[in-house]
Protein backbone atom coordinates (compact mmCIF):
# COMPACT_ATOMS: atom_id res chain seq x y z
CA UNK A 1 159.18 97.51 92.46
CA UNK A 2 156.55 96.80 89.65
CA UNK A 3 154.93 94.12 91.66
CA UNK A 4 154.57 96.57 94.63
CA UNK A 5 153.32 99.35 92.30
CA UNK A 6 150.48 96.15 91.22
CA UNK A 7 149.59 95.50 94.83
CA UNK A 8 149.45 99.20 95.76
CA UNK A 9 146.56 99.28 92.69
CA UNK A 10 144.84 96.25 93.02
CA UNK A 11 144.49 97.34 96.85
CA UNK A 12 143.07 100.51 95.79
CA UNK A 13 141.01 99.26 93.97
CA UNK A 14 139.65 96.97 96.31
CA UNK A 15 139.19 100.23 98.37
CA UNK A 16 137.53 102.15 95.93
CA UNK A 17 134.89 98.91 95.65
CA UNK A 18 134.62 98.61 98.94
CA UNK A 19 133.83 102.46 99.70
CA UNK A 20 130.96 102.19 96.47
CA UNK A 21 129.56 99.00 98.23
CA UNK A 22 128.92 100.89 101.04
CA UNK A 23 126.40 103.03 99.49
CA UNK A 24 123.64 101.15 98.40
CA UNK A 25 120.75 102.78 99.34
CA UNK A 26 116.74 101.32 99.72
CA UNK A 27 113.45 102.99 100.63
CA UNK A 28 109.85 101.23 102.07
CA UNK A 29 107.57 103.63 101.62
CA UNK A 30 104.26 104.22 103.97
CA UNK A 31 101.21 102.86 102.62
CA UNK A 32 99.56 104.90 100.52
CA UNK A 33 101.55 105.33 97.35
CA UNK A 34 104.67 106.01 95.95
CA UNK A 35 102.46 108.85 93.70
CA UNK A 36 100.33 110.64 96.82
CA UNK A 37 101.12 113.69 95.90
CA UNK A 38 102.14 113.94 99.36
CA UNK A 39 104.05 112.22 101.89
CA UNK A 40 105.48 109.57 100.38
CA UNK A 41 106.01 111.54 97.27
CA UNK A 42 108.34 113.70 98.81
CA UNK A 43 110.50 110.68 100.17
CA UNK A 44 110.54 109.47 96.72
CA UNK A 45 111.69 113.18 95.29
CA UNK A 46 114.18 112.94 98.07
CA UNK A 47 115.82 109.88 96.39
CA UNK A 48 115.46 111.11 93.09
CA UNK A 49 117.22 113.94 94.10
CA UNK A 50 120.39 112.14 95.20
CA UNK A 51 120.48 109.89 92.70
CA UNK A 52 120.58 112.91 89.82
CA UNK A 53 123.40 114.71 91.70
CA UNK A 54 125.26 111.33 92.51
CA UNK A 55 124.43 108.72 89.97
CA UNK A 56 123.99 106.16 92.67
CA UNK A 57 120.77 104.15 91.70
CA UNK A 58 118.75 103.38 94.54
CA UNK A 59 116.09 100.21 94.92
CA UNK A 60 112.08 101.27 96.68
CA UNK A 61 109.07 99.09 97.38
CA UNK A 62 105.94 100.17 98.10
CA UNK A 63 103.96 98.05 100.90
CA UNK A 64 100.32 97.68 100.57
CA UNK A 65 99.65 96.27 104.50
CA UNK A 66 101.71 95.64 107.52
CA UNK A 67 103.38 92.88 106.87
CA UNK A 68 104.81 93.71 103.51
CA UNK A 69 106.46 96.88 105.28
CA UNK A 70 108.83 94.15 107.59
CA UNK A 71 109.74 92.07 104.69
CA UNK A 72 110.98 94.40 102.46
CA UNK A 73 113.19 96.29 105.46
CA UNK A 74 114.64 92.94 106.28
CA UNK A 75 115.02 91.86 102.73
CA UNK A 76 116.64 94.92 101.63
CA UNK A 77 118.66 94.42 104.82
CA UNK A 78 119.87 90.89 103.69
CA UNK A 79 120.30 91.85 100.39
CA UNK A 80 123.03 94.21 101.86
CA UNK A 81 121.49 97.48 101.08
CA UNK A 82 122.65 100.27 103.47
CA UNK A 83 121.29 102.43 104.40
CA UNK A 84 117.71 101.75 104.24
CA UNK A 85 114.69 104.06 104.72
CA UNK A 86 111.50 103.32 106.44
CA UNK A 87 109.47 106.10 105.65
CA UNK A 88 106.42 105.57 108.32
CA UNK A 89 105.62 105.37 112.03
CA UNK A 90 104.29 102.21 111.01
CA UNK A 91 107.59 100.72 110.68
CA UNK A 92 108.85 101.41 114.16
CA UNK A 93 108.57 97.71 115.35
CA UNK A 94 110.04 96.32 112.06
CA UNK A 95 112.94 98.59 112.17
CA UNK A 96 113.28 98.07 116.10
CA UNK A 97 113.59 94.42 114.82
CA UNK A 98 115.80 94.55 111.50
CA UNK A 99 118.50 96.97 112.95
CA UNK A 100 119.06 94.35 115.78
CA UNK A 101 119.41 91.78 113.30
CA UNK A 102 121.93 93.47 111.08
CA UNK A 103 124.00 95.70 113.07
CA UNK A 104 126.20 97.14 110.20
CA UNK A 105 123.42 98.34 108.20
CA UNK A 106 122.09 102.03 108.82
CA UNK A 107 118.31 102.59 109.08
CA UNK A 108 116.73 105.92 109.14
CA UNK A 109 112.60 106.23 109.98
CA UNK A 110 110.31 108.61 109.67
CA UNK A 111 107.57 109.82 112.02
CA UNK A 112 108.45 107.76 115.17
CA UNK A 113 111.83 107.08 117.38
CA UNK A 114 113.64 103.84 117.47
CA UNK A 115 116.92 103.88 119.73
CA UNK A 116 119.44 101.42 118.74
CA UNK A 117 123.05 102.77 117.46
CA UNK A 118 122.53 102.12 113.95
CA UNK A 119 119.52 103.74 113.70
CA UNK A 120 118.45 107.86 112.71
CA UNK A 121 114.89 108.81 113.96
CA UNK A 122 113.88 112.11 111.85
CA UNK A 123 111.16 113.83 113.56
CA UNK A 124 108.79 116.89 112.29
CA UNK A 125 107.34 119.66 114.24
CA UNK A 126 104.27 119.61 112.65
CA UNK A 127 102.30 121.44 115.05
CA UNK A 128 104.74 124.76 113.89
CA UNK A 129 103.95 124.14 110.14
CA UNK A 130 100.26 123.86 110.35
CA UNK A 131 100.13 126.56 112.93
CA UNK A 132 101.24 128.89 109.86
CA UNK A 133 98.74 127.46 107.98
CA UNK A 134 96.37 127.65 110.36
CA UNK A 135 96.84 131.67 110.43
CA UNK A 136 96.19 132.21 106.75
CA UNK A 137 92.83 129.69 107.02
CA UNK A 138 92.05 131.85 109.88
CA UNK A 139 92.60 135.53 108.00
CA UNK A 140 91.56 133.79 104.31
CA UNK A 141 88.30 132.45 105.69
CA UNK A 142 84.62 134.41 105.20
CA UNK A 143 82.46 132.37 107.37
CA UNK A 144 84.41 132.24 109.97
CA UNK A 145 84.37 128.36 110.38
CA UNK A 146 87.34 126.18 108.92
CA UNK A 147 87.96 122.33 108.80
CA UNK A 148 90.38 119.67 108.78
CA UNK A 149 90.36 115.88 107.37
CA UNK A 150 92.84 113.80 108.99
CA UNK A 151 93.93 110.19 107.43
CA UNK A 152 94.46 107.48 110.19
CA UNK A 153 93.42 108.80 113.83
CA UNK A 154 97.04 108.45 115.65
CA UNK A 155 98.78 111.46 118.04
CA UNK A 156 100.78 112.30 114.85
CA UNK A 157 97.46 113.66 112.56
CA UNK A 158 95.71 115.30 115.68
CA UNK A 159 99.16 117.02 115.72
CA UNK A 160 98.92 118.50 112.54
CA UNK A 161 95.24 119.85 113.62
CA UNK A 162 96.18 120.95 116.94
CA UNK A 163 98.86 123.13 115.71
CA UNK A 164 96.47 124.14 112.91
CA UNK A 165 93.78 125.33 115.04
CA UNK A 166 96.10 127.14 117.47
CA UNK A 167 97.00 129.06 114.50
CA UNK A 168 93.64 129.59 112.89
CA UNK A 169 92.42 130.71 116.69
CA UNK A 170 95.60 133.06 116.73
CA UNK A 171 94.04 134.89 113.32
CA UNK A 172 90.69 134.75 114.56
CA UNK A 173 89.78 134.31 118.02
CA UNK A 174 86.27 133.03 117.84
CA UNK A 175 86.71 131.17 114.70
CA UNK A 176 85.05 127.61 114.52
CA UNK A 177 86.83 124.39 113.48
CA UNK A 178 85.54 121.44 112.23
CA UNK A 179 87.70 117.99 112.23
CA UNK A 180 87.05 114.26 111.00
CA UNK A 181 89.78 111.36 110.46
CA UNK A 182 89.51 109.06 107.66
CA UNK A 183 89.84 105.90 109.53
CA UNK A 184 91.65 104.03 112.10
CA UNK A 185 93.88 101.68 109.75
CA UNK A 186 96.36 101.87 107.12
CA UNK A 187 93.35 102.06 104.32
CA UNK A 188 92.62 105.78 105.57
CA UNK A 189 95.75 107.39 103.77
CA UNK A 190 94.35 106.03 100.44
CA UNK A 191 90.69 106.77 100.40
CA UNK A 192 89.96 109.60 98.34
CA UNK A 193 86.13 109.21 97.97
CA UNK A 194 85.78 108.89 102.00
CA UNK A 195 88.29 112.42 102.24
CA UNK A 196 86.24 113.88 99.15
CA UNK A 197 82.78 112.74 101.76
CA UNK A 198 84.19 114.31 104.46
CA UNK A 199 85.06 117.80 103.08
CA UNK A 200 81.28 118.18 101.64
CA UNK A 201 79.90 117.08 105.17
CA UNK A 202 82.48 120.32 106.60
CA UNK A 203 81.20 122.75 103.45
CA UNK A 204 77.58 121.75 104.13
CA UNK A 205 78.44 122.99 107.81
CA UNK A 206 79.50 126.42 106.48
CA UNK A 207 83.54 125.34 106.53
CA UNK A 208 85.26 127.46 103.78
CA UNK A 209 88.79 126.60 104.03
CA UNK A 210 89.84 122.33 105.00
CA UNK A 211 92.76 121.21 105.33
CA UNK A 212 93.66 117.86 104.85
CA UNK A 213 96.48 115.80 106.27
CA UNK A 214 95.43 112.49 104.89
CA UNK A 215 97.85 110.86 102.10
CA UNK A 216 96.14 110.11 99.09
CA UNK A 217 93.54 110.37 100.65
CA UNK A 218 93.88 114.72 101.00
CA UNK A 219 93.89 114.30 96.67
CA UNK A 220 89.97 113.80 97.75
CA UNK A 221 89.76 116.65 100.06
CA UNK A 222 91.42 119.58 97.35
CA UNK A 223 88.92 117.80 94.30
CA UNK A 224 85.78 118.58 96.58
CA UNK A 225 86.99 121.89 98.31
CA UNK A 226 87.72 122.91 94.39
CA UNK A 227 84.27 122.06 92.87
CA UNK A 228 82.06 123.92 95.67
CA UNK A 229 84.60 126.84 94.80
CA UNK A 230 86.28 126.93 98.66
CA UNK A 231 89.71 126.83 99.63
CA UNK A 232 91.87 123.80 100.50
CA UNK A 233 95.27 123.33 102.12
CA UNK A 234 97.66 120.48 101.08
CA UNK A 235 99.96 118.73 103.43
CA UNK A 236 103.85 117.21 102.97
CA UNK A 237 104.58 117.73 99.35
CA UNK A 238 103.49 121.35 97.56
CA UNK A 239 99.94 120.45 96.23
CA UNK A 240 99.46 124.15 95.63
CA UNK A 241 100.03 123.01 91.80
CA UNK A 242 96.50 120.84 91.56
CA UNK A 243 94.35 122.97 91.70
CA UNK A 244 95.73 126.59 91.12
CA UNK A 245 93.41 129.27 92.86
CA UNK A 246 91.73 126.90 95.04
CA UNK A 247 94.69 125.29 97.35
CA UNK A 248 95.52 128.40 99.56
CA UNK A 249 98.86 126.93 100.62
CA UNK A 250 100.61 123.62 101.44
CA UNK A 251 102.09 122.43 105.00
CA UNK A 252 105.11 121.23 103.87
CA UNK A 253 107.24 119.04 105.16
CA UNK A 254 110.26 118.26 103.91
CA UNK A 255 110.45 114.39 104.03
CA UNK A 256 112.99 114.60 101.04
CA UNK A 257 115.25 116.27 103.02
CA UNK A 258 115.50 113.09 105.83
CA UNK A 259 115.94 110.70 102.72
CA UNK A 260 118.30 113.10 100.98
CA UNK A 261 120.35 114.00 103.70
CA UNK A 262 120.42 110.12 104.86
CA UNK A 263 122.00 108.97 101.33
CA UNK A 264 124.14 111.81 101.30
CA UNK A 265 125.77 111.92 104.72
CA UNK A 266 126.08 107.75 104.47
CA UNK A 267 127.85 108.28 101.05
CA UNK A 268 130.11 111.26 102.38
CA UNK A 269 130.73 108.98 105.98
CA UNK A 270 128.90 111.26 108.21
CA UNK A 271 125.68 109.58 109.40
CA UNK A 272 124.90 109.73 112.70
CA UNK A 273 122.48 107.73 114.97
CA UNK A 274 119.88 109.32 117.34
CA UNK A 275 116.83 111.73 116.94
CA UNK A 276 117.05 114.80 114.52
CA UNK A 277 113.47 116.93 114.69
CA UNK A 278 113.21 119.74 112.15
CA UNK A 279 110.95 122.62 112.65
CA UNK A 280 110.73 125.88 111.30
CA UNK A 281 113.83 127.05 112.54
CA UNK A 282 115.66 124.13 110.42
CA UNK A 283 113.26 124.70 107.55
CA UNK A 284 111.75 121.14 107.98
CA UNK A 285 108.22 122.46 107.99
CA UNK A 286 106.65 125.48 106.39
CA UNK A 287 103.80 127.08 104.55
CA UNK A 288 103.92 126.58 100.98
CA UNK A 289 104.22 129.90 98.93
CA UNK A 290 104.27 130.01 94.79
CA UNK A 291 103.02 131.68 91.63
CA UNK A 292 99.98 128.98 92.04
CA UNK A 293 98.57 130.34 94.88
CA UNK A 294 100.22 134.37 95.04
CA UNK A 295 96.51 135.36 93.71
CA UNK A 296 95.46 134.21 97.30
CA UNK A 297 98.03 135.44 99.96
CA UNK A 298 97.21 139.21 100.76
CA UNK A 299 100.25 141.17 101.72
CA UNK A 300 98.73 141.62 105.42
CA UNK A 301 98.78 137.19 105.20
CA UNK A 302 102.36 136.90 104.31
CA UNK A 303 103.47 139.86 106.84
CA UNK A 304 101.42 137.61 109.27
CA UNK A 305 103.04 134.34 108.31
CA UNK A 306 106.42 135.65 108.21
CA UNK A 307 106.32 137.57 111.92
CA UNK A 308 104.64 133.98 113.06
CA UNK A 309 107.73 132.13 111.45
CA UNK A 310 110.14 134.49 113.17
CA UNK A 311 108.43 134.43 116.46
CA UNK A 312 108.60 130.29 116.51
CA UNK A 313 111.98 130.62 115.77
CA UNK A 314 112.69 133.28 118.31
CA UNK A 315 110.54 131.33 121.01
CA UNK A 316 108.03 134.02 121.45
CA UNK A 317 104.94 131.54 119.99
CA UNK A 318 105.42 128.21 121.56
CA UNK A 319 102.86 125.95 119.54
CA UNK A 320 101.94 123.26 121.84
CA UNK A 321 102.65 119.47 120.77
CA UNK A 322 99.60 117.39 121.02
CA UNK A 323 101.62 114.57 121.65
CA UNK A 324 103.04 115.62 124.60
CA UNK A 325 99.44 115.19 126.67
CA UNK A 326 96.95 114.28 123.90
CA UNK A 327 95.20 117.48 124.11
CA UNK A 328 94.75 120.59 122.43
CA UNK A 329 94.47 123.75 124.12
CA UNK A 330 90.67 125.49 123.50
């Protein structure tokens, strides 16, 4: 009897191991920066957040090109993390590659759709949040012409100014918008001076509100808009914080919730493979309202923000998806 009580405990034991080994989580973040105030921030708050509430330590790495992005996904892979985060469209062909190599493992991206059975592809309507955004640049703005600075020139960022200029077109009808993109590679999510170059260029046009969806690279966008005293709009993370009075709002969207969410339901044996995209009706995107930037939201903004909000969710406003035909509507 007392050897059977020992082998009853040593094999729960070995259980209890076994279900702690398989939590062991990893995230590659997108170039740019663990710190960007921004995206990758908000993958990195994400993690923080479930290793607080958990205990569970987690391991990140933070790829400077390309090629770093692969290595660390398949070396984390090896290493028998699981699951592991790739936190950039970038990553779609590494992950496409890595999850057929190591079947048991879970991977999770973000931005971009890889279908194999271990993997979760977390999507963002983007278009919705920056349409909201796009209504208070329209109402907020006095010149009636508003701009945008975009990081690498891909679908996904002329999907956050599509959506934008839908909604700044929906506040003001005539209203003119200006757009540039950083750059073509990786670089343009982590050039500040070149967003800071691009916003003066927009203000010099007559552009009083820009909003950048850059990276890093939007840090360079809110600096500029502050010093000529216009507004700015932040993008991912809340960046209504750096520069209170002159960021009008933030497009969030809530990256920490796919990381979060990915640790959690692995931990708690509920992930599940396929394509999750989070809108406003699942509070994956919004516009970003605090005491930072209350000074600059008129009641008759918010009212219009919130009846926008409920008519997205009630399927009233359809925002259209640049990435479903690579245009925008005029």
């Amino acid at each position: 009897m007392k050897k059977s009580l020992l082998t009853l405990l040593a094999v729960a034991a070995m259980s209890t191991t076994a279900l702690a080994a398989d939590i062991k989580p990893a995230l590659v973040y997108g170039t740019g920066g663990k710190f960007d105030k921004s995206f990758n921030e908000a993958a990195f708050n994400g993690a923080e957040k479930f290793k607080k509430e958990t205990g569970i330590a987690y391991r990140d790495f933070e790829p400077t090109g390309d090629t770093q992005g692969e290595q660390a996904i398949r070396n984390f892979a090896s290493r028998g993390f699981n699951p592991v985060v790739a936190v950039s469209f970038a990553w779609t062909s590494a992950v496409e590659k890595v999850a057929a190599e190591f079947p048991d493992t879970k991977f999770i991206i973000v931005d971009s759709v890889v279908d194999k059975p271990n993997v979760r592809s977390v999507l963002y309507k983007e278009e919705e949040g920056s349409y909201l955004v796009g209504i208070l640049a329209g109402m907020a703005s006095k010149t009636g012409k508003v701009g945008f600075v975009g990081g690498m020139d891909i679908p996904l960022i002329r999907k956050f100014e599509c959506g934008y200029e839908q909604g700044a077109r929906a506040a003001k009808a005539n209203i003119e918008v200006f757009q540039n993109m950083t750059g073509t590679t990786g670089a343009a999510w982590n050039d500040p001076v070149r967003g800071g170059e691009l916003t003066k260029n927009q203000i010099d046009q007559g552009a009083d509100v820009v909003y950048a969806a850059a990276g890093a690279t939007g840090l360079g966008v809110l600096q500029t808009a502050a010093d000529n005293k216009k507004l700015s709009i932040g993008v991912d993370s809340n960046q209504n914080h750096l520069h209170p009075g002159s960021v009008l709002t933030s497009m969030v969207k809530r990256v920490d919730l796919a990381v979060y969410n990915a640790y959690n339901d692995t931990k708690n044996d509920k992930f599940t493979a396929g394509v999750q995209s989070l809108g406003v009706k699942e509070d994956g995107v919004a516009a970003a309202m605090d005491d930072n930037n209350k000074p600059l939201i008129t009641p008759e903004m918010q009212a219009a923000v919130d009846k926008a909000k409920a008519d997205i969710i009630a399927g009233t406003i359809k925002v259209h998806d640049y990435t479903t035909d690579n245009a925008c509507p005029k």
